[in-house]
Protein backbone atom coordinates (compact mmCIF):
# COMPACT_ATOMS: atom_id res chain seq x y z
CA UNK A 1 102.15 152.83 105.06
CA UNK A 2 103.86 153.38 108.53
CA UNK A 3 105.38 150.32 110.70
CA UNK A 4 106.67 150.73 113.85
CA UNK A 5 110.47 149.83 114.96
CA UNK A 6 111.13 149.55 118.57
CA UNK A 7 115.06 150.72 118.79
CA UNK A 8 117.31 148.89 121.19
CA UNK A 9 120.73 149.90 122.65
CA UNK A 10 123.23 147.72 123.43
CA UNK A 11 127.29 148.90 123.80
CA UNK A 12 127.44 150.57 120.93
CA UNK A 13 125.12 148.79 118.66
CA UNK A 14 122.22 150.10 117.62
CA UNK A 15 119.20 147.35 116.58
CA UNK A 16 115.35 147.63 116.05
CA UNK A 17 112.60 145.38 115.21
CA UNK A 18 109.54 145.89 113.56
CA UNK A 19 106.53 145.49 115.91
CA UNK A 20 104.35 144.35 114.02
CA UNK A 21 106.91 142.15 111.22
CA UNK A 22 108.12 139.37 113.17
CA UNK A 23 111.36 138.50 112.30
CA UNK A 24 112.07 141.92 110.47
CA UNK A 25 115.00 143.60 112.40
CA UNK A 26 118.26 145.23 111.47
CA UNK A 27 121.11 146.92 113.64
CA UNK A 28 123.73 149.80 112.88
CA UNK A 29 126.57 151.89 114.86
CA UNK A 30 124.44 155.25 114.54
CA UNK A 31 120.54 155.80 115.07
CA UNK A 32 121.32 157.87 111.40
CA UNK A 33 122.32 154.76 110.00
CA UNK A 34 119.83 152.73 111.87
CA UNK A 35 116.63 155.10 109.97
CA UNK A 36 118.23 154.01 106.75
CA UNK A 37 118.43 150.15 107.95
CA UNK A 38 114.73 150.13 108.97
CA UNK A 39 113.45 151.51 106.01
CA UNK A 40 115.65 148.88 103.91
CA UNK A 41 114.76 145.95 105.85
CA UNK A 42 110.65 147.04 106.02
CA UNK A 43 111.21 147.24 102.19
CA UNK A 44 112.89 143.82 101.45
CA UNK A 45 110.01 142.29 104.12
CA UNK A 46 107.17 143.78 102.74
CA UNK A 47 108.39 143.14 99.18
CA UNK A 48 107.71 139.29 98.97
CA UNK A 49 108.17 136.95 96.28
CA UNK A 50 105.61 136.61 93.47
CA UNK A 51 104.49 133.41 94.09
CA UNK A 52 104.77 133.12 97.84
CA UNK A 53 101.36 132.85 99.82
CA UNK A 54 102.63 134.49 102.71
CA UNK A 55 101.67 137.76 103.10
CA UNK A 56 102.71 140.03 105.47
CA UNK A 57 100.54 141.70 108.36
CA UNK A 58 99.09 145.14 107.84
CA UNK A 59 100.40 148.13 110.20
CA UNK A 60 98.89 148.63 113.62
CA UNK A 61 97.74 152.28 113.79
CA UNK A 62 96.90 152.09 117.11
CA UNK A 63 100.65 151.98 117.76
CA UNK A 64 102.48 155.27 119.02
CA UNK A 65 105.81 156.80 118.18
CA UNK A 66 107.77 157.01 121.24
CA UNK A 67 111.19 157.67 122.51
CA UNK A 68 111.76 153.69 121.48
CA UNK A 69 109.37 153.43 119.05
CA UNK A 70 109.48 154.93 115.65
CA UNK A 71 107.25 154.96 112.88
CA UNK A 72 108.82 153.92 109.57
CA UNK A 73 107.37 154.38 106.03
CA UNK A 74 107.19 151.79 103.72
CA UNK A 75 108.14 153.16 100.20
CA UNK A 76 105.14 153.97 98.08
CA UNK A 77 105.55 151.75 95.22
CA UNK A 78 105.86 148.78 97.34
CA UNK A 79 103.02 149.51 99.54
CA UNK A 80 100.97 150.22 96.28
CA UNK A 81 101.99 146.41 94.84
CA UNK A 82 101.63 145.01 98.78
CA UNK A 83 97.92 146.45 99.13
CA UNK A 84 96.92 144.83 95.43
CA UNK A 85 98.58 141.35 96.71
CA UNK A 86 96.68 141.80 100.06
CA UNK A 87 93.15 142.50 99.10
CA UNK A 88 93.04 140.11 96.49
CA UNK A 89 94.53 137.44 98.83
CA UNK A 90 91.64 138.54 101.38
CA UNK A 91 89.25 138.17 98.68
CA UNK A 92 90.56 134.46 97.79
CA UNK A 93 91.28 135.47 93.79
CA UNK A 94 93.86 134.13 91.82
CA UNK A 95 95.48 136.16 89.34
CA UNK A 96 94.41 135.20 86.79
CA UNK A 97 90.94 135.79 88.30
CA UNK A 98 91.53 139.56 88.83
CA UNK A 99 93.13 140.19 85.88
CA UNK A 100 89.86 138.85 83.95
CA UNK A 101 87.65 140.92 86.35
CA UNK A 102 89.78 144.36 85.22
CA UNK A 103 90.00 143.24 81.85
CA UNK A 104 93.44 142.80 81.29
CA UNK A 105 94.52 140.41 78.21
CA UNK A 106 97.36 139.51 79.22
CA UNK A 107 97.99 138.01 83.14
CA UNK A 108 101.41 139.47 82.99
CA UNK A 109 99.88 143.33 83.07
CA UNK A 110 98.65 142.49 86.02
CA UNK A 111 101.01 140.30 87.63
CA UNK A 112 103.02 143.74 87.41
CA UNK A 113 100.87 145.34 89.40
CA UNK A 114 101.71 142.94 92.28
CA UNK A 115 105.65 142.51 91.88
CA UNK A 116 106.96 146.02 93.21
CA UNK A 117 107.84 148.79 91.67
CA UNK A 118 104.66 149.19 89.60
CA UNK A 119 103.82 152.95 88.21
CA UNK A 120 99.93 152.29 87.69
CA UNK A 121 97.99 154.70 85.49
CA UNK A 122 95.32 156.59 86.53
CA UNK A 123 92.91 153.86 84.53
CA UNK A 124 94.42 151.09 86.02
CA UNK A 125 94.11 152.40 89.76
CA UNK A 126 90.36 152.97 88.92
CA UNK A 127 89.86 149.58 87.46
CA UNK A 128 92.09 148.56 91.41
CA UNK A 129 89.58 150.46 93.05
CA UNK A 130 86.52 148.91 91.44
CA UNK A 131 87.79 145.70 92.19
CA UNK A 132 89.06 146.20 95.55
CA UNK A 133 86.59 148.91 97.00
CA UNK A 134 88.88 148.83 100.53
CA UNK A 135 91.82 149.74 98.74
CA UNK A 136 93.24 153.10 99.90
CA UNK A 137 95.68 154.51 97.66
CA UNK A 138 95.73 156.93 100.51
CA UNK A 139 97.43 154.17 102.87
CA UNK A 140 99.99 153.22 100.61
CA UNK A 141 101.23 156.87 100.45
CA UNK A 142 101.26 157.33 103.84
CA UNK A 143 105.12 158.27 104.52
């Protein structure tokens, strides 16, 4: 999953913002350390408490890389756990509810799923897929 950061100068500070994050930004002294700053503050954005019910906005795609606008990528495993917490948010299921629907005992297993940092198996992301038919494990590899 690609966001977009449009990259300010000012002296010689370096900040960005996420377009389509508000309230996701970051600075730096270089534009090389201001790639690594974006990507870090997309990922502790993105990556939201368990138990929160906000949920973060999907990327724009309409949006453009530009000389002030970059695209950054979300890191896979986090935009893996984001799209299960989004689609079952859009769907108005608890947890518990989708972890009965893929069969899972326990509500931990799939509570996993949705914390960050998950490393599904191939099983499991066909069970996600059932489920969630919109799901694109394509979109959350986008880098």
């Amino acid at each position: 999953m690609q966001y977009h950061f449009k990259i300010h100068k000012e002296g010689n500070v370096f900040w960005a913002q996420c377009i389509e994050l508000k309230g996701c930004f970051t600075q730096a002294g270089t534009k090389k350390e201001l790639q690594l700053n974006m990507q870090e503050a997309l990922n502790l954005y993105v990556e939201e408490r368990p138990n929160s019910k906000d949920l973060a906005a999907m990327p724009n795609r309409t949006i453009k890389a530009s000389k002030d606008v970059v695209a950054v990528s979300l890191d896979p495993e986090i935009a893996f756990s984001f799209l299960v917490r989004y689609w079952r948010m859009k769907h108005g299921w608890t947890q518990k509810e989708v972890a009965e629907k893929m069969g899972f005992e326990k509500l931990y297993s799939y509570q996993r799923l949705e914390a960050g940092r998950c490393n599904p198996s191939l099983k499991t992301m066909g069970l996600i897929k059932k489920i969630y038919p919109e799901f694109s494990v394509d979109l959350a590899l986008t880098i």
